[in-house]
Protein backbone atom coordinates (compact mmCIF):
# COMPACT_ATOMS: atom_id res chain seq x y z
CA UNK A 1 -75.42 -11.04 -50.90
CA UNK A 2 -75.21 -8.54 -48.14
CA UNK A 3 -76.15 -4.92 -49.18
CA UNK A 4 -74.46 -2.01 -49.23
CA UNK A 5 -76.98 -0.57 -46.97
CA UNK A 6 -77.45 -3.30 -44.99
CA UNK A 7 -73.62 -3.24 -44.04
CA UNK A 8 -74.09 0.28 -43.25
CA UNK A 9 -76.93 -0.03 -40.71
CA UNK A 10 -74.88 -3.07 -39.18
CA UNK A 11 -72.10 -0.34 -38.85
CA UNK A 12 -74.18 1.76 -37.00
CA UNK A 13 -75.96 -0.84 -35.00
CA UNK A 14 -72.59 -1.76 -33.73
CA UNK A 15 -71.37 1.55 -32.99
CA UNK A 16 -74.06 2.52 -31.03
CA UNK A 17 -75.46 -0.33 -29.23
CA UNK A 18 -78.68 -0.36 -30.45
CA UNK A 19 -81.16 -3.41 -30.94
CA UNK A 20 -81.31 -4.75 -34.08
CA UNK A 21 -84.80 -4.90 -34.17
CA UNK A 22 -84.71 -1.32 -35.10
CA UNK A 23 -83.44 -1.56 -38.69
CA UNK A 24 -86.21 -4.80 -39.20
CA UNK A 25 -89.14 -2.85 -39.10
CA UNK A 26 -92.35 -3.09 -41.07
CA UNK A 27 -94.09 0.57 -40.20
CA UNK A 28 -95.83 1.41 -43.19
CA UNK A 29 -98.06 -1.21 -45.66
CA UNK A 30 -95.33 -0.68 -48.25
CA UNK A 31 -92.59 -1.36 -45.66
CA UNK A 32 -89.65 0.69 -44.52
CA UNK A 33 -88.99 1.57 -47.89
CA UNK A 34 -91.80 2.34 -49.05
CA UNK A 35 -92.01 -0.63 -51.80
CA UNK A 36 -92.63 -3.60 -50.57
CA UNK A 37 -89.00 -4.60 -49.92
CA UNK A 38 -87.84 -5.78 -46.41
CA UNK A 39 -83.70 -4.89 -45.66
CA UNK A 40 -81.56 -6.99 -46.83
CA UNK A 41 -79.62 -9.46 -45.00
CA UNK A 42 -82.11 -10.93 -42.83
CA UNK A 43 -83.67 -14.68 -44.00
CA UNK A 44 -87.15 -15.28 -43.97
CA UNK A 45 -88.62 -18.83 -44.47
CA UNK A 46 -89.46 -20.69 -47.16
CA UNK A 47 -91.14 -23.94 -46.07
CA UNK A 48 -94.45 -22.96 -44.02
CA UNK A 49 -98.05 -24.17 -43.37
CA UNK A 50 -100.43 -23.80 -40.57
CA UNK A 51 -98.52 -25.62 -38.10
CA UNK A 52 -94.64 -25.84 -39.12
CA UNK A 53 -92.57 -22.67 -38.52
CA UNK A 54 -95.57 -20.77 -36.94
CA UNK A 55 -94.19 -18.95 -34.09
CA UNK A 56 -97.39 -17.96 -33.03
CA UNK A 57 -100.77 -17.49 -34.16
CA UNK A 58 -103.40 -14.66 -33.35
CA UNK A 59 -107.38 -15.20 -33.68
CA UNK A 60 -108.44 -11.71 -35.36
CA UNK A 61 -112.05 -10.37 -34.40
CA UNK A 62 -112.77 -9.72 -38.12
CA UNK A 63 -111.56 -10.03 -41.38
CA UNK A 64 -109.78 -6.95 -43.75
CA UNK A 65 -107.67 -6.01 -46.05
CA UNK A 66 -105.41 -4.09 -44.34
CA UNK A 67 -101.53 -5.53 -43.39
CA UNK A 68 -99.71 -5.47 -40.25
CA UNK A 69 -97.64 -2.85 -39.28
CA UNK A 70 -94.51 -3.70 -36.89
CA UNK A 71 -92.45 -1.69 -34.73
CA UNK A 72 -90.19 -2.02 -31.53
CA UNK A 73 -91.91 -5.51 -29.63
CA UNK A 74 -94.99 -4.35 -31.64
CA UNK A 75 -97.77 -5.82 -34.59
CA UNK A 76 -100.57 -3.33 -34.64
CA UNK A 77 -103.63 -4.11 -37.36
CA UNK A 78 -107.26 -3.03 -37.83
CA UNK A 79 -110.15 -4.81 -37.63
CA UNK A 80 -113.75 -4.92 -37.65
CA UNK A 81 -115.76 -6.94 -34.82
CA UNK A 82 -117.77 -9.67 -36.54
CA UNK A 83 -118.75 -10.99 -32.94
CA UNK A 84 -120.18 -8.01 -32.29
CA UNK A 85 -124.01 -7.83 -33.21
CA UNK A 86 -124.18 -3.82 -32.93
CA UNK A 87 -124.03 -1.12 -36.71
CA UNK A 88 -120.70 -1.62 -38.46
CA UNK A 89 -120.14 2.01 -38.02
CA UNK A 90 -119.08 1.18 -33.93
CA UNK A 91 -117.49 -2.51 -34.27
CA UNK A 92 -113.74 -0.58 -35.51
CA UNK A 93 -111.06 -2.04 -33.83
CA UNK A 94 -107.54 -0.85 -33.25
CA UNK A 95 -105.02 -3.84 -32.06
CA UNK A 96 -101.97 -4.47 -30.79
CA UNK A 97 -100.37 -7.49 -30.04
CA UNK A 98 -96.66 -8.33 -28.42
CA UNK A 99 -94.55 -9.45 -31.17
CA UNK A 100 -92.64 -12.12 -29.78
CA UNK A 101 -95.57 -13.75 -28.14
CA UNK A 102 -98.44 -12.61 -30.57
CA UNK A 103 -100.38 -12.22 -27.40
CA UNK A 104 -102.83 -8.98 -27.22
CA UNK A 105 -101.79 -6.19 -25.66
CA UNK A 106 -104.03 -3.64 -26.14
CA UNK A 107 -107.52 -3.31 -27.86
CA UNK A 108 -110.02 -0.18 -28.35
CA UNK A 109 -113.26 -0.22 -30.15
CA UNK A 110 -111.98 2.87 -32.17
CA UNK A 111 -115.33 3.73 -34.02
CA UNK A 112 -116.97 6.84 -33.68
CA UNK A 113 -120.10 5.79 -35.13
CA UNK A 114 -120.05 8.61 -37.97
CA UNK A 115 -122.41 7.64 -40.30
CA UNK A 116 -121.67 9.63 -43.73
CA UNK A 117 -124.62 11.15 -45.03
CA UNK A 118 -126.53 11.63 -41.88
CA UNK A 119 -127.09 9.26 -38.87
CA UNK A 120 -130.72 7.90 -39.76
CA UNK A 121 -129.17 4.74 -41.47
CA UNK A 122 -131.04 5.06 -44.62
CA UNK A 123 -128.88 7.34 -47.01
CA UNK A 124 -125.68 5.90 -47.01
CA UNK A 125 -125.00 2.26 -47.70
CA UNK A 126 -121.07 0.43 -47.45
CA UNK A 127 -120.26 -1.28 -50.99
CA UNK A 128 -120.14 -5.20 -50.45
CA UNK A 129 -116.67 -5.84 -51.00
CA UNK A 130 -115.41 -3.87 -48.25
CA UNK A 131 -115.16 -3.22 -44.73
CA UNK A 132 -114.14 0.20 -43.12
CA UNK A 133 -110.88 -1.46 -41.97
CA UNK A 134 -109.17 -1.83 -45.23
CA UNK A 135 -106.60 1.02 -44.80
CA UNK A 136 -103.14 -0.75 -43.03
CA UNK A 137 -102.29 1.68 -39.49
CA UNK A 138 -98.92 3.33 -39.34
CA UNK A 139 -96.30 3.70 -37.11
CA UNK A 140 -94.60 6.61 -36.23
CA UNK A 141 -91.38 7.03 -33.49
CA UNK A 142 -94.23 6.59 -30.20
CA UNK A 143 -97.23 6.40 -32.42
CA UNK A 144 -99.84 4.41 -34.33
CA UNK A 145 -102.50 6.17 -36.25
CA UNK A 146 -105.22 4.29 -37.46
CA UNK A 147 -107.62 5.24 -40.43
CA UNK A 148 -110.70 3.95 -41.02
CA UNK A 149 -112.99 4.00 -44.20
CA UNK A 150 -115.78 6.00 -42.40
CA UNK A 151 -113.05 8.85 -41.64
CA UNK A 152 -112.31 8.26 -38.41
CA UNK A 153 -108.88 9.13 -37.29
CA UNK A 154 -106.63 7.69 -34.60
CA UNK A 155 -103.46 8.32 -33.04
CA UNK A 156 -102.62 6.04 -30.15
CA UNK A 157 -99.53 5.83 -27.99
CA UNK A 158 -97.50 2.76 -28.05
CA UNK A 159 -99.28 2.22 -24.57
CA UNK A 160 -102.30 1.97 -26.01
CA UNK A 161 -103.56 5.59 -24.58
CA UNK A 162 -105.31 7.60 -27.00
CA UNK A 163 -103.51 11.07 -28.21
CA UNK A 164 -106.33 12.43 -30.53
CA UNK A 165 -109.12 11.99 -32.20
CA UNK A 166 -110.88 13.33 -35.29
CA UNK A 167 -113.17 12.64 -38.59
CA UNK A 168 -112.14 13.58 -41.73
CA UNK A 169 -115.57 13.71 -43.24
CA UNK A 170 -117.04 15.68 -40.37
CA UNK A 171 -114.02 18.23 -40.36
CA UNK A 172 -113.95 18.31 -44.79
CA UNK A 173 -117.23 16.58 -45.99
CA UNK A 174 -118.44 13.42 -46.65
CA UNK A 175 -116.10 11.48 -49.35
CA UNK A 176 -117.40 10.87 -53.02
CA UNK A 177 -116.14 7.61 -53.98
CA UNK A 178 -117.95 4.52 -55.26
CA UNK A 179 -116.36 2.31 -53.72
CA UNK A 180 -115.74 2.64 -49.99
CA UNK A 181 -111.81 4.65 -49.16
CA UNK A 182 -109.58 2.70 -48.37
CA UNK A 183 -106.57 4.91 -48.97
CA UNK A 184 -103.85 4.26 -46.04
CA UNK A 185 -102.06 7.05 -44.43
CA UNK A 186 -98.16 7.77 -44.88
CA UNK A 187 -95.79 8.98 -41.70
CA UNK A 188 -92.51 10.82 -43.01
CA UNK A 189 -90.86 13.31 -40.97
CA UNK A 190 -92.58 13.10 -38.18
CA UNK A 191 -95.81 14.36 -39.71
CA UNK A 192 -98.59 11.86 -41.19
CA UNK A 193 -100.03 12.70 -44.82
CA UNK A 194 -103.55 11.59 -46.37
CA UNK A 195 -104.57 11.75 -50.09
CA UNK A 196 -108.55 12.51 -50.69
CA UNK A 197 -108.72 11.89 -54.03
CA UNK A 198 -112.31 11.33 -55.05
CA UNK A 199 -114.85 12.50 -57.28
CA UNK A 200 -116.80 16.39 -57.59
CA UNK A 201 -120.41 14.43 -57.50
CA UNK A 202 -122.59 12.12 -54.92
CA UNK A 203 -122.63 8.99 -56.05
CA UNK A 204 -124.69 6.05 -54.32
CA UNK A 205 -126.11 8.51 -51.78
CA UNK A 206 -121.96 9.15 -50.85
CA UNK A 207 -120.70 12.16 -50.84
CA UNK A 208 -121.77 15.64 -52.42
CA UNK A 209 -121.69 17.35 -55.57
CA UNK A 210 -118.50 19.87 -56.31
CA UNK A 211 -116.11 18.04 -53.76
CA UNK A 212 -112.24 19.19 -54.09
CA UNK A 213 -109.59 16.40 -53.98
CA UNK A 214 -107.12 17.39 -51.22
CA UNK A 215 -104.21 16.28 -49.74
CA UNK A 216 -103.34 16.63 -45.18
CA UNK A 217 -100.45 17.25 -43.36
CA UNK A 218 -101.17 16.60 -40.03
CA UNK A 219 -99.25 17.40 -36.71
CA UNK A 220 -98.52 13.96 -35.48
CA UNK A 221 -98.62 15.63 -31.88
CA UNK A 222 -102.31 16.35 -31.91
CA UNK A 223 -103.88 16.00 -35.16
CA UNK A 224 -104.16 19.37 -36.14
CA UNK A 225 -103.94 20.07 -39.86
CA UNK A 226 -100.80 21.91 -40.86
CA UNK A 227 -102.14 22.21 -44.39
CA UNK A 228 -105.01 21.07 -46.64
CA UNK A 229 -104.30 21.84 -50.50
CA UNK A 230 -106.37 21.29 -53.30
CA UNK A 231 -104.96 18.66 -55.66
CA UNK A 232 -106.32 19.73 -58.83
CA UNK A 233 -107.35 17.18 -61.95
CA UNK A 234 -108.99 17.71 -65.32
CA UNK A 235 -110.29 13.72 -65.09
CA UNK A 236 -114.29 13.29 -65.18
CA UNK A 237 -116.18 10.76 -63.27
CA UNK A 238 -114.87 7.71 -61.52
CA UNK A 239 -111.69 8.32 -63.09
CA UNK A 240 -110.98 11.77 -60.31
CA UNK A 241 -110.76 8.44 -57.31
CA UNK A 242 -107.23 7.23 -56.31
CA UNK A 243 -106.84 4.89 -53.33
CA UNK A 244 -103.71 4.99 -53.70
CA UNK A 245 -101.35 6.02 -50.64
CA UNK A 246 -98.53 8.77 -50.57
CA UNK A 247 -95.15 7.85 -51.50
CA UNK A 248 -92.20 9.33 -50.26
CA UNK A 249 -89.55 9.99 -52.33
CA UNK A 250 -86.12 12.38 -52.31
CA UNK A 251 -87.82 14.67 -49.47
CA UNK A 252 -90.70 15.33 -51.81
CA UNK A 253 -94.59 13.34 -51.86
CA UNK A 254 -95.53 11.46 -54.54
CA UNK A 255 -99.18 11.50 -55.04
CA UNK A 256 -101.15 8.96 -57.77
CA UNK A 257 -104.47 9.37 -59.21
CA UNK A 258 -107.12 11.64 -61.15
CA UNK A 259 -105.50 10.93 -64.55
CA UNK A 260 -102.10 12.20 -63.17
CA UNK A 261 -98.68 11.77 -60.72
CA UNK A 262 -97.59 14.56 -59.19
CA UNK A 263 -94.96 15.62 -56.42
CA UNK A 264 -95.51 17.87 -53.50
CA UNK A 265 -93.74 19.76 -50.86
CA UNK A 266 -93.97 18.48 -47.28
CA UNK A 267 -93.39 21.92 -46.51
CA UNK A 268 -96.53 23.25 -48.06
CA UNK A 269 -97.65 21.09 -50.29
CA UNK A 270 -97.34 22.96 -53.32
CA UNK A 271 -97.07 21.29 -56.06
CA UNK A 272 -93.22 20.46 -57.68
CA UNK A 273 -94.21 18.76 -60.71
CA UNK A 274 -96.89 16.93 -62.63
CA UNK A 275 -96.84 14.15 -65.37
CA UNK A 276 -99.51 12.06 -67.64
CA UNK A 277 -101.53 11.43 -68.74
CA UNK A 278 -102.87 7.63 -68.81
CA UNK A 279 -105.93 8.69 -70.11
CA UNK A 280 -105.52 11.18 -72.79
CA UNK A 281 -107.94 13.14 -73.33
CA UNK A 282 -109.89 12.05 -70.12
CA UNK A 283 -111.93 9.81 -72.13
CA UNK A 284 -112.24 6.68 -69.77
CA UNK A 285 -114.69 8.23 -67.27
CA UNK A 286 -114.99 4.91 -64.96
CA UNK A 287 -110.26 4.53 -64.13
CA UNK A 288 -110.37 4.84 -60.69
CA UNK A 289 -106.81 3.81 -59.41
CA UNK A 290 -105.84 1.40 -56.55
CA UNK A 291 -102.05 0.35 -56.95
CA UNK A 292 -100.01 3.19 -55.57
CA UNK A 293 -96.34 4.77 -56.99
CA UNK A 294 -93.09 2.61 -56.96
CA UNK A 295 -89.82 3.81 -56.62
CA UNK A 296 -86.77 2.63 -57.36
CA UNK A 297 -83.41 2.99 -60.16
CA UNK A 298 -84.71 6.64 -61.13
CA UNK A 299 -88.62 5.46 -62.21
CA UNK A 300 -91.75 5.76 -60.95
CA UNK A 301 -93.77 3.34 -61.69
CA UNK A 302 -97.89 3.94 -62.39
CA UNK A 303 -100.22 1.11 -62.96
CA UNK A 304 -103.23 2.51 -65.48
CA UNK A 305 -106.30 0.57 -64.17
CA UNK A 306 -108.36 -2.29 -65.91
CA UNK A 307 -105.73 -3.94 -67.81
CA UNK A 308 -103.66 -0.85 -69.35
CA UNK A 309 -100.30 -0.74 -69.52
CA UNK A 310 -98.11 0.62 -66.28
CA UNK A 311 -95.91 3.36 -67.04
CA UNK A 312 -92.06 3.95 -66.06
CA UNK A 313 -91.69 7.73 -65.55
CA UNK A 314 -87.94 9.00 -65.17
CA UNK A 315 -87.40 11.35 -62.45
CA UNK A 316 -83.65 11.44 -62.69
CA UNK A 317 -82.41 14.37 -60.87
CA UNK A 318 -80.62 15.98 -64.04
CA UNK A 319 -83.81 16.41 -65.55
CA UNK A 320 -85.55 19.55 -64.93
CA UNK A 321 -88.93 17.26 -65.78
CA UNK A 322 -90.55 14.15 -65.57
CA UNK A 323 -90.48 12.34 -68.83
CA UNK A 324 -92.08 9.08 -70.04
CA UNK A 325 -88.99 6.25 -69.63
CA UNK A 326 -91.18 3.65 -70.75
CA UNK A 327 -94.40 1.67 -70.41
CA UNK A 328 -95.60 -1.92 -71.05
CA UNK A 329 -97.81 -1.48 -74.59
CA UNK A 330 -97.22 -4.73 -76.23
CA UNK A 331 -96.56 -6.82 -73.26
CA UNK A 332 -100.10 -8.15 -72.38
CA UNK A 333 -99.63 -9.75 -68.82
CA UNK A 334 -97.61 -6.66 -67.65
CA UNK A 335 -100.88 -4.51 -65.94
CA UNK A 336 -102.16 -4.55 -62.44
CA UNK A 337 -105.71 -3.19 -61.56
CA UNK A 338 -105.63 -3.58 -57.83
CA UNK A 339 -102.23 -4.67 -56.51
CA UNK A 340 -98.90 -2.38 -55.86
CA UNK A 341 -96.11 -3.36 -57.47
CA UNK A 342 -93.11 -4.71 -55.82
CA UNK A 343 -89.45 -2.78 -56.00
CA UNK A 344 -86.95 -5.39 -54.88
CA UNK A 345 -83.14 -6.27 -55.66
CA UNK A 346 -83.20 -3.64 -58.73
CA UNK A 347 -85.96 -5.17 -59.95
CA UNK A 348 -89.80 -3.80 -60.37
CA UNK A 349 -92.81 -6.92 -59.99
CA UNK A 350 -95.86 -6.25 -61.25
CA UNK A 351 -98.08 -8.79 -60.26
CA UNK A 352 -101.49 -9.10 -62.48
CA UNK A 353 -104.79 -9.61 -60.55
CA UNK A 354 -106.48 -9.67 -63.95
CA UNK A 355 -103.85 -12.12 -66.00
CA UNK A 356 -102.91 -14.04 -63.40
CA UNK A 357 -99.50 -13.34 -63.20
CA UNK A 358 -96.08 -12.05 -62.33
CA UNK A 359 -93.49 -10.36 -64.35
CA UNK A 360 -89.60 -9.37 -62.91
CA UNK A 361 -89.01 -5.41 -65.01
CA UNK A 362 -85.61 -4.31 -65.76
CA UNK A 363 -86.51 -0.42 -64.41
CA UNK A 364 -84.24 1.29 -66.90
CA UNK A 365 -85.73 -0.42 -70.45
CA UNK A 366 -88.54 -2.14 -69.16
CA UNK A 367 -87.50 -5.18 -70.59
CA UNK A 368 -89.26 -8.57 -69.14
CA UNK A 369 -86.62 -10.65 -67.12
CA UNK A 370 -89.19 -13.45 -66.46
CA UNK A 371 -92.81 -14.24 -65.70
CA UNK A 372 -94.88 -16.45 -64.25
CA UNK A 373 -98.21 -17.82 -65.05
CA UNK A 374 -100.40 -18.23 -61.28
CA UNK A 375 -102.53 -21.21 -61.01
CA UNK A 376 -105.68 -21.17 -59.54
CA UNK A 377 -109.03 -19.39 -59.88
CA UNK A 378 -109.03 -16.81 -57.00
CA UNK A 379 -107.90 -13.59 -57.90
CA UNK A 380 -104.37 -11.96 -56.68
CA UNK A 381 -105.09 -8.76 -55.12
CA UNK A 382 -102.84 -8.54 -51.87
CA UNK A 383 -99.76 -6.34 -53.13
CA UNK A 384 -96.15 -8.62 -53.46
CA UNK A 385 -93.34 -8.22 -51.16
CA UNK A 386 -90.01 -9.36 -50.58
CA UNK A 387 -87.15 -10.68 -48.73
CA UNK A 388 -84.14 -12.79 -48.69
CA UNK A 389 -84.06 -13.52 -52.50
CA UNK A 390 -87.75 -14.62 -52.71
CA UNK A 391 -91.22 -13.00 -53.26
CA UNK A 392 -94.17 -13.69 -51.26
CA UNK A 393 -97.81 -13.81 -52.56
CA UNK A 394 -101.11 -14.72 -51.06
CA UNK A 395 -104.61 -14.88 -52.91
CA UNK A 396 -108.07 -13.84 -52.14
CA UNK A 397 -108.21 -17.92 -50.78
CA UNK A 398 -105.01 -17.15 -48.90
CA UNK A 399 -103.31 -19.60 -50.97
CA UNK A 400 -99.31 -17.96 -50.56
CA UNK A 401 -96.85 -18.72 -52.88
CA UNK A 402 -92.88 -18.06 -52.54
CA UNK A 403 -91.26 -17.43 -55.72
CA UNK A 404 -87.72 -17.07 -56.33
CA UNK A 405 -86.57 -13.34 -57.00
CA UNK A 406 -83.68 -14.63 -59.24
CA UNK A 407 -85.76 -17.01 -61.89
CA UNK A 408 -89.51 -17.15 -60.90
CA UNK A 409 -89.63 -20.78 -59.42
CA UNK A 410 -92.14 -21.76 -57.00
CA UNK A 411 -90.09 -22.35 -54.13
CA UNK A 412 -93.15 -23.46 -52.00
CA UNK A 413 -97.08 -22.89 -52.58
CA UNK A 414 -99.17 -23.82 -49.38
CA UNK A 415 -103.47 -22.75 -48.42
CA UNK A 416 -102.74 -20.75 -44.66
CA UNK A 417 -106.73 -19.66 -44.94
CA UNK A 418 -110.28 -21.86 -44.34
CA UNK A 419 -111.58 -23.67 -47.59
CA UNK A 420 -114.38 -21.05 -48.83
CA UNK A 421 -111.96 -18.25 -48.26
CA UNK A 422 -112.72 -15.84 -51.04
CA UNK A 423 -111.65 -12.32 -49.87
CA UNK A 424 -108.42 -12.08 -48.24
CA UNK A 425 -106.29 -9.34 -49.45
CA UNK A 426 -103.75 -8.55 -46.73
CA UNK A 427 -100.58 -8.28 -48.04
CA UNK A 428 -97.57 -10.18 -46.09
CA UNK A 429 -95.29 -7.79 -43.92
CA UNK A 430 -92.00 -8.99 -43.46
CA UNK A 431 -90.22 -7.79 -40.29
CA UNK A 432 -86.82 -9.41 -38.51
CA UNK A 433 -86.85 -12.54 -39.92
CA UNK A 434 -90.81 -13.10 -39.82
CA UNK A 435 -93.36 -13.11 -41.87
CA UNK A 436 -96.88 -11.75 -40.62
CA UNK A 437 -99.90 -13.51 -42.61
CA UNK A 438 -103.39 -12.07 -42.27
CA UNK A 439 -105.85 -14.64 -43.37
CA UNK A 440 -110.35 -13.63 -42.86
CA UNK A 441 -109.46 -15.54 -39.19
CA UNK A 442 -105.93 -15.59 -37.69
CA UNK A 443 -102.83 -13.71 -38.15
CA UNK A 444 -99.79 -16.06 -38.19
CA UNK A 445 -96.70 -14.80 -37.59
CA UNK A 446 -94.28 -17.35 -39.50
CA UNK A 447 -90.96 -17.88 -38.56
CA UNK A 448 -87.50 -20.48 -39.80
């Protein structure tokens, strides 16, 4: 069935001539909603491997977790160099390939070679389940910033010529976080926004003691910071760290982590309004948050971390406040620790890294439509998205699985990744008709 919207853009494509490709993009790791959801009306395939329907193919330098982003003729993705025998801190790579023939079009080795903590090499060390090229880039109308986990900043022209540069932890201080950020950055109206949510004491030689959590508006132009506020939390310990991204919603910036959800102004960046907690009382010190906010029928859903419940908050715009709608106490499988959930066809996903499976929400009640146990004994971290009636997921083997949206089924299950894969956690981007599948090694770009 044919959405509403999707007749509307059709409408408009026909009226004024423009390519279709424009209403099929994929510019943010969420998608052009912001929720995992491609626009309707456009099929996607269901029947795949590592030969049949790939359109092309793309040997990546290095593996990540961060997703493709597609705009215009373009697939831009991070990467680190693992050909390159040099520090970590200067094998960053910003990429962009053609998207109809997946060849490259530009590359830049985009690392600065900031070392947090000083530059000797001894006081700061990367966590081992990470590389600095987990955050997804971002597209803007001419531009693609890229955000690395060492702070570096980068805003390149669709040319591949570089507009700015800059370091967040050089401008604001080195981050506190125990794992390494991995936060990606948001574009709305024409400005780009990143969250620093992180914790007020060094931990594992990151970082320094009485840190502020902040949140940037920069000038997509040339960097500059517009505004840096102070995003304020009463959480203790781990439980201040949120690598979660910012959510557009109704004009406003929805912002998850430190114990609390809370809307800002893009104007400003004051803060509108604030709700939670998951942790009363603050107890859990050690609730650091991954999955970021999901919007859609009125709620917000939040994902408490470690196998807590998520939480439906109703932001109905008769209500003067945020209220609790409903959460998922009593329904065991129904918590996610690292992935987003999925907003799609009325419809919130939650997908369970830790239960090993995914449940269709009504958004309203909460009530469980269906859910279905995932075989296998990788873990499910890459966030779900969707397209065409069905729901793609991929493991930390890069075993993908297509589910029906309507009942659950496994429409098709098939390995796109080497046989000791153990880490991928790209999500798949879904952009005019194609899918775009990161694996450690090659990106495929899938296509009926």
């Amino acid at each position: 069935m044919i959405s509403s919207l999707f007749r509307l853009l059709l409408f408009f494509y026909f009226l004024t001539g423009l390519s279709f490709i424009t209403f099929a993009e994929w510019a943010h790791w969420r998608g052009p909603f912001y929720n995992g959801s491609s626009i309707g009306g456009i099929r996607y395939a269901t029947k795949f491997d590592k030969e049949a329907n790939v359109k092309w193919k793309f040997q990546v330098p290095g593996s990540s977790a961060s997703t493709p982003v597609v705009k215009s003729n373009f697939v831009f993705l991070s990467s680190i160099d693992e050909r390159d025998d040099s520090t970590s801190l200067s094998k960053l790579l910003a990429i962009c390939l053609d998207r109809t023939s997946g060849e490259l079009i530009w590359l830049d080795h985009a690392g600065s070679g900031y070392q947090p903590g000083g530059n000797d090499g001894n006081e700061y060390q990367l966590d081992s389940r990470s590389t600095y090229a987990s955050p997804s880039p971002v597209v803007g109308d001419d531009e693609a910033v890229f955000f690395f986990g060492n702070g570096d900043l980068i805003c390149y022209n669709f040319k591949g010529e570089k507009k700015w540069f800059r370091n967040l932890q050089k401008d604001y201080g080195d981050f506190c976080f125990q794992w390494t950020f991995s936060a990606s950055p948001t574009i709305f109206d024409d400005a780009l926004y990143i969250p620093v949510l992180q914790r007020d004491q060094k931990v594992h030689q990151r970082g320094r003691d009485g840190a502020d959590s902040y949140l940037l508006k920069l000038n997509l132009n040339d960097g500059s910071t517009v505004w840096k506020v102070t995003r304020a939390t009463s959480a203790r310990m781990e439980s201040r760290e949120s690598f979660a991204s910012v959510i557009p919603h109704n004009g406003s910036l929805l912002v998850a982590g430190g114990d609390f959800l809370t809307s800002h102004a893009p104007l400003n960046g004051s803060e509108l309004w604030r709700w939670g907690t998951w942790n009363p009382g603050h107890r859990q010190e050690w609730w650091r948050l991954v999955p970021s906010p999901v919007v859609g029928s009125g709620r917000v859903l939040i994902c408490a971390p470690k196998g807590s419940p998520v939480y439906a908050v109703n932001i109905d715009e008769k209500l003067s406040n945020p209220i609790l709608a409903w959460d998922s106490q009593g329904k065991r499988n129904v918590t996610s620790d690292v992935p987003t959930p999925l907003f799609y066809d009325e419809c919130f996903y939650v997908l369970s890294d830790l239960k090993k499976t995914i449940t269709k929400l009504d958004p309203i009640e909460g009530n469980i439509v269906w859910e279905r146990p995932l075989p296998g004994k990788y873990k499910w971290r890459s966030s779900p998205t969707a397209g065409d009636n069905k729901i793609y997921l991929m493991n930390h083997n890069a075993h993908v699985y297509v589910l029906s949206a309507l009942d659950g089924s496994i429409l098709h299950s098939v390995k796109m990744g080497d046989e000791y894969d153990d880490s991928t956690r790209s999500s798949i981007a879904l952009s005019g008709g194609a899918l775009y599948i990161r694996t450690n090694k090659i990106l495929y770009c899938i296509e009926e």
